[in-house]
N, C-alpha and C. Protein backbone atom coordinates (compact mmCIF):
# COMPACT_ATOMS: atom_id res chain seq x y z
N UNK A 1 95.80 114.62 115.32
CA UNK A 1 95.63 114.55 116.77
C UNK A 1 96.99 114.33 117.45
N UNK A 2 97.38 115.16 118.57
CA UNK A 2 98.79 114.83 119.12
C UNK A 2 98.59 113.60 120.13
N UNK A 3 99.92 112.98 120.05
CA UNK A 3 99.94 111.69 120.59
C UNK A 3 100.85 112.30 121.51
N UNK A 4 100.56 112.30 123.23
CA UNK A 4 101.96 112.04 123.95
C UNK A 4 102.39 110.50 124.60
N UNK A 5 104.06 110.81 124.61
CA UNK A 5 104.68 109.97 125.40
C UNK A 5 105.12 110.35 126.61
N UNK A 6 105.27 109.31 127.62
CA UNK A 6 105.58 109.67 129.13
C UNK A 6 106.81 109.15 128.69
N UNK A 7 107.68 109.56 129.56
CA UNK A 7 109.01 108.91 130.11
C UNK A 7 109.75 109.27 131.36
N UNK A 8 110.18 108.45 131.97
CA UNK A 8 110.41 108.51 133.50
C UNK A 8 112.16 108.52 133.21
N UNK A 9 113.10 109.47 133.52
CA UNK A 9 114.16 109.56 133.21
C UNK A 9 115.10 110.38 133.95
N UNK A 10 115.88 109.95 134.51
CA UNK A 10 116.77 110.56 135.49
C UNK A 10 117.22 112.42 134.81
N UNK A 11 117.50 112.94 135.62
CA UNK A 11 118.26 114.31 135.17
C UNK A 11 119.73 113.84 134.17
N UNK A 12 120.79 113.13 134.31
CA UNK A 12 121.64 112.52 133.55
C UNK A 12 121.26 112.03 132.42
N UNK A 13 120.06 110.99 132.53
CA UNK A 13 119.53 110.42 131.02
C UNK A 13 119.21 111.39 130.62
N UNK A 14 118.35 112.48 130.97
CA UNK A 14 117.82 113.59 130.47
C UNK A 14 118.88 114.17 129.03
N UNK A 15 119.66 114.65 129.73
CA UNK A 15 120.70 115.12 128.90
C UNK A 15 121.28 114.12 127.61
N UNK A 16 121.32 112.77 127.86
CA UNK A 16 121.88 112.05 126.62
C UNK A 16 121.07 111.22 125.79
N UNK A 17 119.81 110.93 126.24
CA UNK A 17 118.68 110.45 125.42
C UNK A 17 117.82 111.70 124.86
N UNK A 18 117.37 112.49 125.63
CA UNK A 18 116.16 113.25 125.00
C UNK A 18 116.67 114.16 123.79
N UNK A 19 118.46 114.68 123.11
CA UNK A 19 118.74 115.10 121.82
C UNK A 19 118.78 114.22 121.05
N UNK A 20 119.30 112.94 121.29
CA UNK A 20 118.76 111.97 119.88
C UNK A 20 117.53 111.59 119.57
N UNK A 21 116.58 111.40 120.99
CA UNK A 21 115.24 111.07 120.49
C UNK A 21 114.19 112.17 120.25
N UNK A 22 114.45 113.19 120.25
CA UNK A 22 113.98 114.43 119.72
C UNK A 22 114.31 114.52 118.35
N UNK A 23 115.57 114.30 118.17
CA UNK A 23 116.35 114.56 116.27
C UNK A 23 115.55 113.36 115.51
N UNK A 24 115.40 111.86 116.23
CA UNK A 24 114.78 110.81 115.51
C UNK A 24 113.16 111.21 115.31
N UNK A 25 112.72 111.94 116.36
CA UNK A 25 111.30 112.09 115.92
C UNK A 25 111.06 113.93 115.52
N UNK A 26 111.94 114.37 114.85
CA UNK A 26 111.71 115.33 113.91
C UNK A 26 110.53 115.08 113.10
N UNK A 27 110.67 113.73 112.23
CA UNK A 27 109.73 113.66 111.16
C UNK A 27 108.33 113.49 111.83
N UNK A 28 108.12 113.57 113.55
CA UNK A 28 106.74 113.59 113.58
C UNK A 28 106.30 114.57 114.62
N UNK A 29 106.13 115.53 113.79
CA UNK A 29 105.84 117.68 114.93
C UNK A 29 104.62 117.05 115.51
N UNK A 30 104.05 115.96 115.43
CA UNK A 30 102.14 115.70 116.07
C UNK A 30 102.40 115.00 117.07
N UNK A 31 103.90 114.53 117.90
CA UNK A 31 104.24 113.56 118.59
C UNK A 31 104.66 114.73 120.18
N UNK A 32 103.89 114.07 121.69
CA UNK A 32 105.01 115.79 122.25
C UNK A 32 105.02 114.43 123.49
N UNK A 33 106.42 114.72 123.88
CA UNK A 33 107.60 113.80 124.91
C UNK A 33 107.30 114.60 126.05
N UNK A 34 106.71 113.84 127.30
CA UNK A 34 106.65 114.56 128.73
C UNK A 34 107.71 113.49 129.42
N UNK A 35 108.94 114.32 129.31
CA UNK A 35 109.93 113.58 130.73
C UNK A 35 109.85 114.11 132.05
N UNK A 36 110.16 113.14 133.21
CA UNK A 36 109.99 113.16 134.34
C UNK A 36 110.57 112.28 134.98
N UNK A 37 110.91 113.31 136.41
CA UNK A 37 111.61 111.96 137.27
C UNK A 37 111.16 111.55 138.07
N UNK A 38 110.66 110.35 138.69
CA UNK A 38 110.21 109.30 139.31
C UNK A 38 110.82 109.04 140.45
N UNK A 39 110.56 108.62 141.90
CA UNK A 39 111.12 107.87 142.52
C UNK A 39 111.15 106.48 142.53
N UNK A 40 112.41 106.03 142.42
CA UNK A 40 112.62 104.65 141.65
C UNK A 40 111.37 103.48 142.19
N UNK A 41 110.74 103.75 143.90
CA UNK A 41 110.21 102.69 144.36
C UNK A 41 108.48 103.23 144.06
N UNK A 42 108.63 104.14 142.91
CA UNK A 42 107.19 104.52 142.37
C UNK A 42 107.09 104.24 141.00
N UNK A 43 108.10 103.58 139.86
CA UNK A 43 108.36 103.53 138.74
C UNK A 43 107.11 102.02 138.59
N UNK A 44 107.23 101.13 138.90
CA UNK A 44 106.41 100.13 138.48
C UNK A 44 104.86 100.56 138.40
N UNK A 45 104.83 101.14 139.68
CA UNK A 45 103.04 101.27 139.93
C UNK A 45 102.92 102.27 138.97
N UNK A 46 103.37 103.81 138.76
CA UNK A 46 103.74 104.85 137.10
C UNK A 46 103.10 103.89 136.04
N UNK A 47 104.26 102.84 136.12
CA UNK A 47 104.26 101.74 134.47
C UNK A 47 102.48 101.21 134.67
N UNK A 48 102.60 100.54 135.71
CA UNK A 48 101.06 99.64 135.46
C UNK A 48 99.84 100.61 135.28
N UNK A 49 100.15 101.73 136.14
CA UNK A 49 98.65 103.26 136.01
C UNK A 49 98.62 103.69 134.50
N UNK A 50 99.43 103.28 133.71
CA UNK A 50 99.79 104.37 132.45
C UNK A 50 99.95 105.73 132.21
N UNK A 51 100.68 105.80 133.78
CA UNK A 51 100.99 107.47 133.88
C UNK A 51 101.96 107.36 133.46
N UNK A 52 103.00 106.31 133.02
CA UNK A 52 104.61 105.92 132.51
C UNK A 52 104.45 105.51 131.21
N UNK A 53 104.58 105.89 130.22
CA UNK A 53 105.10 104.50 129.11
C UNK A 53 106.14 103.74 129.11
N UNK A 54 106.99 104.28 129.39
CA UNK A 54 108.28 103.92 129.61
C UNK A 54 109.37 104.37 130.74
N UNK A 55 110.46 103.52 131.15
CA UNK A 55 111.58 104.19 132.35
C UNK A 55 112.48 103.93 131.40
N UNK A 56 113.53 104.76 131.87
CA UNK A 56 114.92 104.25 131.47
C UNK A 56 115.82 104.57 133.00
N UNK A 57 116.36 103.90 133.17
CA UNK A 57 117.42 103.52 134.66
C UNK A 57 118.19 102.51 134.45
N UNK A 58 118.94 102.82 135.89
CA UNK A 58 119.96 101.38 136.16
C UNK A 58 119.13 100.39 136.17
N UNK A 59 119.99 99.06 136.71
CA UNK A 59 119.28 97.52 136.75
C UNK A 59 118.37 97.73 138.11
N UNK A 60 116.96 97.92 137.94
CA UNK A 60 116.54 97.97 139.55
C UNK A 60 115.38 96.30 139.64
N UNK A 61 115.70 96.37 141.03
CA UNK A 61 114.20 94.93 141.16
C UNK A 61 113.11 94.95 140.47
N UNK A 62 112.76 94.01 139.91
CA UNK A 62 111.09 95.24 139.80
C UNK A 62 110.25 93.32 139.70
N UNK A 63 109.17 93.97 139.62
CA UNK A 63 107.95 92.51 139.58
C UNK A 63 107.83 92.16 138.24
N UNK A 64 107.57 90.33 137.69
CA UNK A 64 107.10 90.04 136.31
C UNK A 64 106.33 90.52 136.17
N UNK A 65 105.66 91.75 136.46
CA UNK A 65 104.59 92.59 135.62
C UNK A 65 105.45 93.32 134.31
N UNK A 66 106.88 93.90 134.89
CA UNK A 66 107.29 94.87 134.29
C UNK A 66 108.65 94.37 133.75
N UNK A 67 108.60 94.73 132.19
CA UNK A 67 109.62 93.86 131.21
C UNK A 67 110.99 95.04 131.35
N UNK A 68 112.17 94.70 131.20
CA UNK A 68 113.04 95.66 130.76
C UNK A 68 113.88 94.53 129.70
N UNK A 69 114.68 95.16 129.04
CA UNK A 69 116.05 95.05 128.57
C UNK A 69 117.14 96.25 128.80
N UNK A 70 118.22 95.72 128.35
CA UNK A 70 119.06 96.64 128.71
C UNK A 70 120.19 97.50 127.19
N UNK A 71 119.55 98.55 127.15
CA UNK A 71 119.89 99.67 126.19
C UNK A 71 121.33 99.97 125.87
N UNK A 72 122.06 99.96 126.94
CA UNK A 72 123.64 100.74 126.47
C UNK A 72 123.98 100.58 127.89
N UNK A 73 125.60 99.89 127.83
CA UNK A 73 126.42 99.93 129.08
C UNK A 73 127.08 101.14 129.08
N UNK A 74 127.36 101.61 130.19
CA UNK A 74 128.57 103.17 130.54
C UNK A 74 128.78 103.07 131.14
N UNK A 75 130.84 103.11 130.54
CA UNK A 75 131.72 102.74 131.68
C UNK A 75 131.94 104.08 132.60
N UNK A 76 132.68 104.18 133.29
CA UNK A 76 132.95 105.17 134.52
C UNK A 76 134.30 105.77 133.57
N UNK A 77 134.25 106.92 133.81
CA UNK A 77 136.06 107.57 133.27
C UNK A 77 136.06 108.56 134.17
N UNK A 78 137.00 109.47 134.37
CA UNK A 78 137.45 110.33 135.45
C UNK A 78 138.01 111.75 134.60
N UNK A 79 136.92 112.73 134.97
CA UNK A 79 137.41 114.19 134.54
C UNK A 79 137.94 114.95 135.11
N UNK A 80 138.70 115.65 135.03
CA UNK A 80 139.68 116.94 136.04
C UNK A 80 140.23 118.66 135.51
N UNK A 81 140.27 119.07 135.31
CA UNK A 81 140.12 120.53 135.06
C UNK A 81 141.83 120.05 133.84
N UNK A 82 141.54 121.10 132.98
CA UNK A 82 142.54 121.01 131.85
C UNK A 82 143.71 121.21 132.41
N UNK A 83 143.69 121.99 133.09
CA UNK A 83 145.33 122.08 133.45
C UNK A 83 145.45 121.60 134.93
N UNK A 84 145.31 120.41 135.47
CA UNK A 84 145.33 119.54 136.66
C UNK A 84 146.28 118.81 136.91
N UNK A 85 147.41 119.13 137.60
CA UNK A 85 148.53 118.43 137.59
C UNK A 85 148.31 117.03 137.36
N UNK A 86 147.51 115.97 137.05
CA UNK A 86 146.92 114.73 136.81
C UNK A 86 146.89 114.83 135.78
N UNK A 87 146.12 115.77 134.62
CA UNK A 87 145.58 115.52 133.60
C UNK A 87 146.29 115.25 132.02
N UNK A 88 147.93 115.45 132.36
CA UNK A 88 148.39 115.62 131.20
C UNK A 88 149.43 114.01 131.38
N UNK A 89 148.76 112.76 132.12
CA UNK A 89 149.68 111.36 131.94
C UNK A 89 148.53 110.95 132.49
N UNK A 90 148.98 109.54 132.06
CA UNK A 90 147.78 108.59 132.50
C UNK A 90 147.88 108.40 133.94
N UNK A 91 146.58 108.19 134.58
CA UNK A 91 146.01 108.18 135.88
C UNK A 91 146.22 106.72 136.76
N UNK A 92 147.39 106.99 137.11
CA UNK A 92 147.94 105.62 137.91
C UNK A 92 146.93 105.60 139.52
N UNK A 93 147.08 104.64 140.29
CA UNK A 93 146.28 104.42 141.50
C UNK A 93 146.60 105.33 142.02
N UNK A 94 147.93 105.62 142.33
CA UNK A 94 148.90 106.51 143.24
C UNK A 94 148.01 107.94 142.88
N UNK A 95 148.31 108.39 141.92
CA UNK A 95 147.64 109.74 141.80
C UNK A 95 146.08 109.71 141.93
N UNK A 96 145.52 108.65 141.80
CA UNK A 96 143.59 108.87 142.00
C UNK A 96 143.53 109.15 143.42
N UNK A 97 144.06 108.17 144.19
CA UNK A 97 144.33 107.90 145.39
C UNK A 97 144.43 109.62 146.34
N UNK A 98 145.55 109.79 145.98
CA UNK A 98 146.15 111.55 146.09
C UNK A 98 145.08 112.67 145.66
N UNK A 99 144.37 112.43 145.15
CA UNK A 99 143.79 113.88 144.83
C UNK A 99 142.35 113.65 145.96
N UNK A 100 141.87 114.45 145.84
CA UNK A 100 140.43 114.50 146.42
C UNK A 100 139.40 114.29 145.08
N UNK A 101 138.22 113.60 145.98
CA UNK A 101 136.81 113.56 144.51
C UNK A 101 135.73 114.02 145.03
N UNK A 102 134.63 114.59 144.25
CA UNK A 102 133.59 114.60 144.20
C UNK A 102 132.58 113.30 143.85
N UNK A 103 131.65 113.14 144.85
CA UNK A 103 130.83 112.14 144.79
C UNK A 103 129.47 112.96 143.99
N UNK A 104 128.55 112.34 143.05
CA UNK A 104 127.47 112.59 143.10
C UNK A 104 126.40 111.27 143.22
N UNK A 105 125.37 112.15 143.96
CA UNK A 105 124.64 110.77 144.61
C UNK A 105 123.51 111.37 145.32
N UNK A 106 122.32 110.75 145.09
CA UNK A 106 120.84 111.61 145.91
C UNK A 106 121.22 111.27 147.08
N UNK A 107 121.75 110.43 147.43
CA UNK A 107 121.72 109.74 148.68
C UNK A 107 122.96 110.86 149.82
N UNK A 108 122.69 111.01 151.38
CA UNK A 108 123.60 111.84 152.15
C UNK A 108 124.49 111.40 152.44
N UNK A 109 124.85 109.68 152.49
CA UNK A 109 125.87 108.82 152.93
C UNK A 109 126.24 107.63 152.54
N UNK A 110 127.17 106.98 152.22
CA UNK A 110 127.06 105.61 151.53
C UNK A 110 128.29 105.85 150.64
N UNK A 111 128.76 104.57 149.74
CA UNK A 111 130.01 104.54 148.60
C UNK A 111 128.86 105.20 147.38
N UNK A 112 129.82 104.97 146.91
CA UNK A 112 129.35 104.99 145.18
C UNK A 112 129.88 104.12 144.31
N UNK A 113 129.24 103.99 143.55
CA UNK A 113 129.36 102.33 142.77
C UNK A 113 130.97 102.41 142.65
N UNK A 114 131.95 103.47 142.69
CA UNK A 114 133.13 103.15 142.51
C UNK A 114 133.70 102.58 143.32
N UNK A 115 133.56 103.04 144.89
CA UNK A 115 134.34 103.12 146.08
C UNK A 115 134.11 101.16 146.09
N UNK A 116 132.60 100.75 145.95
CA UNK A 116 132.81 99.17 146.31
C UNK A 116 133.78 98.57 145.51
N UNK A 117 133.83 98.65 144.00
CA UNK A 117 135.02 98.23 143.71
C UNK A 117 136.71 98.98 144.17
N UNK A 118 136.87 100.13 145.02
CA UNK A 118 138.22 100.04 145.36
C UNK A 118 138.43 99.70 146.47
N UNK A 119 137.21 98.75 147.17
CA UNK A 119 137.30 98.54 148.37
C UNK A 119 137.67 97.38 148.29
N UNK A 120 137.30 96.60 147.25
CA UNK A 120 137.31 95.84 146.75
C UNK A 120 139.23 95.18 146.64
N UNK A 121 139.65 96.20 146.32
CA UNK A 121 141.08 96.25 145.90
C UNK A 121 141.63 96.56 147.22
N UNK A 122 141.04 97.05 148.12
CA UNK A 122 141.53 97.17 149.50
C UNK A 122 142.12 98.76 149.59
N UNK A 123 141.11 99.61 148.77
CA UNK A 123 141.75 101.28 149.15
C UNK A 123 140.52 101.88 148.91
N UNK A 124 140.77 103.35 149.59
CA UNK A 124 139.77 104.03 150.23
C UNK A 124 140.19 105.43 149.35
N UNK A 125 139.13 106.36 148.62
CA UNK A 125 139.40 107.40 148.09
C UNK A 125 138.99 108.56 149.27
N UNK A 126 139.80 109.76 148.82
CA UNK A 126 139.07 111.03 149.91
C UNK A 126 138.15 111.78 148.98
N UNK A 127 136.60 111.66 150.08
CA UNK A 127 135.65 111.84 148.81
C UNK A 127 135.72 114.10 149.95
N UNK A 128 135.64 114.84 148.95
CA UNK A 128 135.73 115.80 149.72
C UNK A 128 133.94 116.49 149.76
N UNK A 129 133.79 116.16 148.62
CA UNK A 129 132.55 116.83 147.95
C UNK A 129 131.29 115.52 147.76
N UNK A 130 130.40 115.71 148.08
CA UNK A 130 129.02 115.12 147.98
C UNK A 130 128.01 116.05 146.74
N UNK A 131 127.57 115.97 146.56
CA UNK A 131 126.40 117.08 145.48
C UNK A 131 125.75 115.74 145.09
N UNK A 132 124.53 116.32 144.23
CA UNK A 132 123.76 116.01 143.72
C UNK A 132 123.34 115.62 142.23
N UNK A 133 124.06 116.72 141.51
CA UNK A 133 123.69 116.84 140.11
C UNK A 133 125.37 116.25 139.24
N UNK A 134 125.83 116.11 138.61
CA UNK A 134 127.13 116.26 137.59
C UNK A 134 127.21 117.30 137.30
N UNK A 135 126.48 117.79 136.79
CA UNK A 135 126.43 119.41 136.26
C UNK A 135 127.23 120.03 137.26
N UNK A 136 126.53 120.26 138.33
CA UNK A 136 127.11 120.94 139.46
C UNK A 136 128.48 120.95 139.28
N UNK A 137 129.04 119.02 140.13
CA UNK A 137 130.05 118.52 140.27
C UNK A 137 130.89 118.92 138.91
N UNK A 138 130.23 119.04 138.17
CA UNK A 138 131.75 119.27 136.31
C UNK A 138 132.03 120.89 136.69
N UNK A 139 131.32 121.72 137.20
CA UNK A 139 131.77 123.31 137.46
C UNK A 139 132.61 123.28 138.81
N UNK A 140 132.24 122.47 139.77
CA UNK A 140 133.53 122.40 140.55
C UNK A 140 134.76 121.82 140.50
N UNK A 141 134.48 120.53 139.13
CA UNK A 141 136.16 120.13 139.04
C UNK A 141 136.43 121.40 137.99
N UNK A 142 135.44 121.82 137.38
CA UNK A 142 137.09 122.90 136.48
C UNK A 142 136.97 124.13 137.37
N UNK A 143 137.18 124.45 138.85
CA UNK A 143 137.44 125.34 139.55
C UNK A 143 138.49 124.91 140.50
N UNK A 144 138.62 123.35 140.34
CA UNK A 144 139.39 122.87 141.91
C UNK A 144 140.19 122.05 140.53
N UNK A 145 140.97 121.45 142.47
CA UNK A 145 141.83 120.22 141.83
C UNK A 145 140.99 118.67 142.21
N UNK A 146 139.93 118.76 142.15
CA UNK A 146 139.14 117.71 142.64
C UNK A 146 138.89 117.06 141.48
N UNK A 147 138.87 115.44 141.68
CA UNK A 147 138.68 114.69 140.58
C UNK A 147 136.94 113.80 140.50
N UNK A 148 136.50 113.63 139.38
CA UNK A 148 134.85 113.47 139.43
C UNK A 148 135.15 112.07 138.65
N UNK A 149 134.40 111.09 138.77
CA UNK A 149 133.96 109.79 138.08
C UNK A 149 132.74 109.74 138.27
N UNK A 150 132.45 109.66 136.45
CA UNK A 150 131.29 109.59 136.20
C UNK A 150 131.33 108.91 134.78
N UNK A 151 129.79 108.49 134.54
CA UNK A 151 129.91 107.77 133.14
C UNK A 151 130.11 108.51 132.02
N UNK A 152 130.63 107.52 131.08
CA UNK A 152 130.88 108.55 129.99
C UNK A 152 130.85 109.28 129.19
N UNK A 153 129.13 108.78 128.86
CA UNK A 153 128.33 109.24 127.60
C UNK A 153 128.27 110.82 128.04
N UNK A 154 127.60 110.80 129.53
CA UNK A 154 127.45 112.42 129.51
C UNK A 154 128.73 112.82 130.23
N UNK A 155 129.95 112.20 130.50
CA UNK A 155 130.79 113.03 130.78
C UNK A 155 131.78 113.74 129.15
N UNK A 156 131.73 113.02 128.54
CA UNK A 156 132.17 113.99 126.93
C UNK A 156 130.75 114.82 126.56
N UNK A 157 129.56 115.05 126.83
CA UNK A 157 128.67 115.91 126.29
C UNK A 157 129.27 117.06 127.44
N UNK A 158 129.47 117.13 128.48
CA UNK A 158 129.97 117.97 128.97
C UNK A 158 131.16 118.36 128.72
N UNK A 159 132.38 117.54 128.51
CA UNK A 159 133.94 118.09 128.26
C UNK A 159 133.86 118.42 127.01
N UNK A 160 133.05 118.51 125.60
CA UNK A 160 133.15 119.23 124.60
C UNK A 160 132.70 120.87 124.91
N UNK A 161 132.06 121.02 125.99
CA UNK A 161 131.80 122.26 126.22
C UNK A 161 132.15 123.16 127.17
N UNK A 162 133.33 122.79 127.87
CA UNK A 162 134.14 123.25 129.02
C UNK A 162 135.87 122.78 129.28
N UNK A 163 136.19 123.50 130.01
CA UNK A 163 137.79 123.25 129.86
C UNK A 163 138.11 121.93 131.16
N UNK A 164 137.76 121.06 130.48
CA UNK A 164 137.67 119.37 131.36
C UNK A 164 138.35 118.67 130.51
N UNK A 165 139.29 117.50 131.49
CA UNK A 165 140.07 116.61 130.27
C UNK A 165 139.67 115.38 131.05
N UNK A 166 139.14 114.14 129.79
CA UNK A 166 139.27 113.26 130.11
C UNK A 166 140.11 111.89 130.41
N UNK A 167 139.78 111.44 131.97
CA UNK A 167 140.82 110.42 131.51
C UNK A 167 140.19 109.32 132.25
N UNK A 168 140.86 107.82 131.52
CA UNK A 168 140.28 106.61 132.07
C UNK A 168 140.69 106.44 133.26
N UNK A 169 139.84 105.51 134.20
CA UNK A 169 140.17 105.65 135.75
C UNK A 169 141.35 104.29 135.99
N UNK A 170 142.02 104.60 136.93
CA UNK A 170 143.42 103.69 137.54
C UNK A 170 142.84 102.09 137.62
N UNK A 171 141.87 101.85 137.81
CA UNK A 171 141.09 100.33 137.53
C UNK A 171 139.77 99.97 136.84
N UNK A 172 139.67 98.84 136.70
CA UNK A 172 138.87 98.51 135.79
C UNK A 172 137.38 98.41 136.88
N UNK A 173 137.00 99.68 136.38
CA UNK A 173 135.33 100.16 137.02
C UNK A 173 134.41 99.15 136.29
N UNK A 174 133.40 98.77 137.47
CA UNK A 174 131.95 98.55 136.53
C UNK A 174 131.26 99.55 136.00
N UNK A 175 130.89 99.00 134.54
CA UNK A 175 129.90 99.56 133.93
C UNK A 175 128.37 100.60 134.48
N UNK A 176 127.92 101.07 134.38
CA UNK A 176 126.65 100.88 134.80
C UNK A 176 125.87 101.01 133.61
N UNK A 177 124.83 99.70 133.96
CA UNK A 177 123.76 99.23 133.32
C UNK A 177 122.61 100.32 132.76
N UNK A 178 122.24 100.46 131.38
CA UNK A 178 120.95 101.49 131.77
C UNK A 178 120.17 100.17 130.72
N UNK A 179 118.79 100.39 131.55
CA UNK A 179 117.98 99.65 131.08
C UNK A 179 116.45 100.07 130.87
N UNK A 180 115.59 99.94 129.73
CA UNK A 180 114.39 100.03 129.41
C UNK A 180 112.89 99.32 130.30
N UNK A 181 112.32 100.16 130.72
CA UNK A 181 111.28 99.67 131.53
C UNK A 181 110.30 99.88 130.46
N UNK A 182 109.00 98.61 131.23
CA UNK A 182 107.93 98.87 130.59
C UNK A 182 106.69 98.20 130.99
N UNK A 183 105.46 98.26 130.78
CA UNK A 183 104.38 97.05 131.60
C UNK A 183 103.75 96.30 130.71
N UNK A 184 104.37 95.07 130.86
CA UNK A 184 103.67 93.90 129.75
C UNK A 184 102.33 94.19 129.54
N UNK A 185 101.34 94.55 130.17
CA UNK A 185 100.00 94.95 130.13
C UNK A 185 99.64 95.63 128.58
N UNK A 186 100.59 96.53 128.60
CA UNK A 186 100.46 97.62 127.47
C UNK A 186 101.49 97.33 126.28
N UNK A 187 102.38 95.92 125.67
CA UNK A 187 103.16 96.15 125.28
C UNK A 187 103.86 95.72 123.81
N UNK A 188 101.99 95.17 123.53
CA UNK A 188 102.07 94.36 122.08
C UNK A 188 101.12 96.03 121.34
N UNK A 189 100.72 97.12 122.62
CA UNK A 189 99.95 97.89 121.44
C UNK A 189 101.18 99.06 120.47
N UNK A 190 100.09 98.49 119.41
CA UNK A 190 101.43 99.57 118.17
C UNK A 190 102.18 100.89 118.36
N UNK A 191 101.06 101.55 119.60
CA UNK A 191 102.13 102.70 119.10
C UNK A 191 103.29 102.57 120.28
N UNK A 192 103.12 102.01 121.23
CA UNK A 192 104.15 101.66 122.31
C UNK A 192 105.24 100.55 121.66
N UNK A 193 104.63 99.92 121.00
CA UNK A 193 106.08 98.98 120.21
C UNK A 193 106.87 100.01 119.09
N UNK A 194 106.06 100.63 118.17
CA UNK A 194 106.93 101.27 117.56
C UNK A 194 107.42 102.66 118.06
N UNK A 195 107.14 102.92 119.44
CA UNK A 195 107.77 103.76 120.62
C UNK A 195 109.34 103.33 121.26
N UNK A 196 108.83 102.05 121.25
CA UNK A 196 109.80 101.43 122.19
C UNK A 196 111.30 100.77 121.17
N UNK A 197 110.58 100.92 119.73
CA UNK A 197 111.71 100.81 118.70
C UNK A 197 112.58 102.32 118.31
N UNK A 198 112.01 103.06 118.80
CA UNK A 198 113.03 104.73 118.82
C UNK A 198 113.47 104.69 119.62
N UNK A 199 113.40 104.06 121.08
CA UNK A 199 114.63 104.06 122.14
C UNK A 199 115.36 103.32 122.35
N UNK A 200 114.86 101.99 121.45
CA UNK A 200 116.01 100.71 121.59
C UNK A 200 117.29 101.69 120.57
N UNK A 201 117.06 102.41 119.49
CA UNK A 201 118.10 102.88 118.35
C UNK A 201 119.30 103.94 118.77
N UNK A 202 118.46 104.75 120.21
CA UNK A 202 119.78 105.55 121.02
C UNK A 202 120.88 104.88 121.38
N UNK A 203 121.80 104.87 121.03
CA UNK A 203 123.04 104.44 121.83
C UNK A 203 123.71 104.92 122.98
């Protein structure tokens, strides 16, 4: 009998969880993974309906109904087209500062988790580009001289497959958090614990 799993998972997680946890559950063809993305202020009520088994996201509020821990930190690094007058020395303030970036972000207006910390430091980047996806944003830095910060896990799944060089950013960025959702309701039953032990093992 096939067993499915839900999972509520950003387009980004998409890409760096669902090839390892596909390769880990090779050994079971009777098992089939429905990912989906959620709006974050619909993820709890998902979890408690059992239309969710699981989220994976940043650190968000949520009610003692719904348990998380937290899976794997990813720091921020900064990609730029291979041959980017930037890309061939390390990335001092002066030059981040100087170039233009691409933001990605659902949102039409606002920082991004970087800008509070360089505001922080008392400087302001020129964001030129807004979008939506990374994907997008990684085909316009290797067309421009525009610089992208993003995390890292999926920014090397992308620079192994395009002419992008990575480099660490001019200050010390926060992390961002990804963390495991779930609804205590449902969370001593077996096949959701030994569910929830194939996604604690992704790194």
């Amino acid at each position: 009998q096939r067993k499915t799993y839900s999972l509520g998972l950003r387009d980004i997680l998409e890409s760096t969880f669902l090839p390892q946890l596909m390769n880990r559950l090779d050994a079971y063809p009777e098992l089939e993974i429905v990912s989906q993305r959620i709006a974050r202020r619909e993820m709890e009520t998902q979890l408690a309906a059992g239309k969710l088994d699981f989220a994976v996201d940043v650190l968000l509020p949520v009610s003692n109904q719904t348990s998380h821990e937290l899976l794997r930190q990813d720091r921020l690094v900064v990609l730029a087209r291979r041959d980017h007058p930037q890309s061939d020395r390390v990335l001092d303030m002066e030059g981040y500062l100087e170039a233009q970036h691409v933001l990605v972000s659902s949102r039409t207006e606002g920082p991004g988790i970087e800008d509070f910390e360089l505001s922080r430091l008392g400087v302001h980047r020129d964001i030129r580009l807004r979008c939506q996806h990374y994907f997008a944003a990684c085909r316009v830095v290797e067309e421009t001289d525009l610089l992208l910060t993003m995390p890292e896990t999926y920014a090397r799944i992308i620079a192994e497959r395009s002419d992008l060089a990575l480099m660490d950013p001019p200050a010390d960025l926060p992390s961002i958090d990804v963390h495991l959702y779930w609804h205590r309701a449902y969370e001593k039953e077996p096949a959701l614990v030994w569910f929830r032990e194939q996604l604690r093992s992704i790194s």
